[in-house]
Structure formats: C-alpha cells, structure tokens
Protein backbone atom coordinates (compact mmCIF):
# COMPACT_ATOMS: atom_id res chain seq x y z
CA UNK A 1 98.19 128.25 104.39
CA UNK A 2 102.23 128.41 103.78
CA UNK A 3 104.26 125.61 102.57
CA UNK A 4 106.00 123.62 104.82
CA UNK A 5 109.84 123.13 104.72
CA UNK A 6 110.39 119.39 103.88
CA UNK A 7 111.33 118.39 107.71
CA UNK A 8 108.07 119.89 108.88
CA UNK A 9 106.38 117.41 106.05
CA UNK A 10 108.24 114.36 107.43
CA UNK A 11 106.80 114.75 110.50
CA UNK A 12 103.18 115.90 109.25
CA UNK A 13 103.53 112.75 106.83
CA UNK A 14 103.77 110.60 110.43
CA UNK A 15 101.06 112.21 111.99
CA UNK A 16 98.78 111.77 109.36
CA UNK A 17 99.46 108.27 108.75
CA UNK A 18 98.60 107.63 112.39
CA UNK A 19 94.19 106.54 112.87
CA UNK A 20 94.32 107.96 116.18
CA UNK A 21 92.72 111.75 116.23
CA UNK A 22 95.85 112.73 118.58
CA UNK A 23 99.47 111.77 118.82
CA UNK A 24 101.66 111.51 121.87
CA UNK A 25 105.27 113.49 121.69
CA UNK A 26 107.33 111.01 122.43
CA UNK A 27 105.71 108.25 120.13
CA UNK A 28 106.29 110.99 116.93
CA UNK A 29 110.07 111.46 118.70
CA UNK A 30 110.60 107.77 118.59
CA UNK A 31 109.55 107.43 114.99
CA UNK A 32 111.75 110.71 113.94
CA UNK A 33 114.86 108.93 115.93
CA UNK A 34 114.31 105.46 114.37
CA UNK A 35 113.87 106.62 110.59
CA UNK A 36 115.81 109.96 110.66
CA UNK A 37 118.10 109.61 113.40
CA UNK A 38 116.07 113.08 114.85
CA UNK A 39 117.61 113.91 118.19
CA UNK A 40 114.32 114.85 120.99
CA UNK A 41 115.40 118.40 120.83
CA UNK A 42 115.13 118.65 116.77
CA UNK A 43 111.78 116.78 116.67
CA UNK A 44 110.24 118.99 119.93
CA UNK A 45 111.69 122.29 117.92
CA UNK A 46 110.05 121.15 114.39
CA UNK A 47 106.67 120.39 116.45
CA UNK A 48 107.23 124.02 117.98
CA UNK A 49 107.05 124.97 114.59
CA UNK A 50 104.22 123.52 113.17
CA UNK A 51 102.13 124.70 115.88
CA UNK A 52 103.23 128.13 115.60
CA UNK A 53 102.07 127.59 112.24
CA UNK A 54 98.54 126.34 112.96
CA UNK A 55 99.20 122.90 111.20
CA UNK A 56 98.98 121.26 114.69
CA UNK A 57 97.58 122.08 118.19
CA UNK A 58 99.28 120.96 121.34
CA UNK A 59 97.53 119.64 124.92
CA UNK A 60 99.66 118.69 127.50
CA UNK A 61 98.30 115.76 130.08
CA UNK A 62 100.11 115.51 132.88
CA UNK A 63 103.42 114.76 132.03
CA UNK A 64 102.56 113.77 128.24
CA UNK A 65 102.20 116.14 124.90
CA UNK A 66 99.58 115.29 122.98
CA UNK A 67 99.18 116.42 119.18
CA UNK A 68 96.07 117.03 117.04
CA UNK A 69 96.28 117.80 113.33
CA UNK A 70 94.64 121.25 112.16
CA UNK A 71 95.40 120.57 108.68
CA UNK A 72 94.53 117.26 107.08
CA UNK A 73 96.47 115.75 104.43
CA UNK A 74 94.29 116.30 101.49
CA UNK A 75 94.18 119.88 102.21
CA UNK A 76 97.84 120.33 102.39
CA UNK A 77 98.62 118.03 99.13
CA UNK A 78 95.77 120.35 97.20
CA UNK A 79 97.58 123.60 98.21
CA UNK A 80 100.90 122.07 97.43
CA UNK A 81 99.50 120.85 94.23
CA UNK A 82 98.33 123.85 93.21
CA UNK A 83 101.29 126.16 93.99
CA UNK A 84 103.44 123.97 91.87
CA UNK A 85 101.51 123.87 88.89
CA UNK A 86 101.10 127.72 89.29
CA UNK A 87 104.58 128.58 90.05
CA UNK A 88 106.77 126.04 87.54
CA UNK A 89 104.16 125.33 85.20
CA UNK A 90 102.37 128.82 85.15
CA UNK A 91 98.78 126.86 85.29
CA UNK A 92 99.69 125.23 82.17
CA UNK A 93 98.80 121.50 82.11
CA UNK A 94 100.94 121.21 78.65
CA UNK A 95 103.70 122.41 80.47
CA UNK A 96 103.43 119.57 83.18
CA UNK A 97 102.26 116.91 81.05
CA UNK A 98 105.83 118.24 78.68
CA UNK A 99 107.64 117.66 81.87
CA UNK A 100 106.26 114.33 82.59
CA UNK A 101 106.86 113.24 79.17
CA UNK A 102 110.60 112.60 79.43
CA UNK A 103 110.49 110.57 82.81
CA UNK A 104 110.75 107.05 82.71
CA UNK A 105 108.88 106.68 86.00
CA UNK A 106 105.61 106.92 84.21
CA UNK A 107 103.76 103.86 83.78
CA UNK A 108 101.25 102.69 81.03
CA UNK A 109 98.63 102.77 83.80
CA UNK A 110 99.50 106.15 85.10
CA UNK A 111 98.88 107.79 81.01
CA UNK A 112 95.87 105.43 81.01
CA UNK A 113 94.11 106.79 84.12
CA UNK A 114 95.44 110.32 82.85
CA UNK A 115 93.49 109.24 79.81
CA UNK A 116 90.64 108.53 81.74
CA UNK A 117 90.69 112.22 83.83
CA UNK A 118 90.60 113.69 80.87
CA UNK A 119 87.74 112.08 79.19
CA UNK A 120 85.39 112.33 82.36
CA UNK A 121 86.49 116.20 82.18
C-alpha cells in the first residue's frame, strides 16, 4: 500500500463514510462539488487515480459508474499510522507522546484513556 495524496483521502474519506458496499460517480461528484467546489472532471481524474492505485474498483452499468472500496478505512489509517510514527518519530512513542505534550488540543480524557492503553499493555 502507498499513501494517498490528501485529495485522494477526501474522497476515500466520502466513500467510506457511505453504508452502501458501492457508490455511484455522480453521487461522490456531487458531494466533491458541494463541499470542495470539485469540478466533474477533477473528481472523475482523482477516481482515475485511486483505481489505478487499487484503493477502488470501478463497474460501469449502463450509463452509471459504480465504485467499490478495495481498501477499508481501518487498513488505510493503520498503514498511515504506522508510517508516521516510523518516519517523524523513528518508532519512538517518547518522541510522539514529547510532541503531543505541548498541544493544547489534548484533553484530560484523551491522557486518561492513554493512561488506560498503557496499563492494559
């Protein structure tokens, strides 16, 4: 698996959020329009994309393109996960926690459940 440029996530992010196993074209074009002002041609050329890439499969019916996911989100947050903490924290969980430490966007209950993962570990 590769990592994805950050429009390629936006519309993997939509797709997974869908409960429906496939997703029609133009209901992921109307979504990138509406929230990112996408154009039809920049959303069918990212699609392109991730298929060429093998995080989605195509099936055309009729006159409708259907999408089906070949790479769930848990997978993909796991890889991304992973190369992170390996590439700007060099596997070290000091490092990240270091990191962490000087953001205010860390709540009591976030260093509490961290608490928690590291007791049960």
């Amino acid at each position: 698996m590769k990592k994805i440029p950050r429009t390629e996530l936006q519309v993997m992010k939509y797709i997974w959020a869908q409960e429906e196993p496939r997703v029609a074209s133009v209901d992921i074009t109307k979504f990138m329009n509406e929230e990112y002002n996408w154009s039809k041609g920049t959303t069918s050329k990212t699609l392109m994309r991730l298929v060429e890439k093998e995080f989605l499969k195509s099936e055309k019916e009729g006159r409708h393109i259907f999408y089906y996911q070949l790479i769930n989100s848990e997978e993909y947050l796991k890889f991304e996960t992973q190369d992170f903490f390996s590439f700007m924290h060099d596997n070290s969980l000091s490092s990240m926690i270091s990191a962490l430490d000087d953001s205010k966007d860390i709540s009591e209950e976030d260093i509490k459940a961290l608490e928690e993962w590291i007791e049960s570990r």
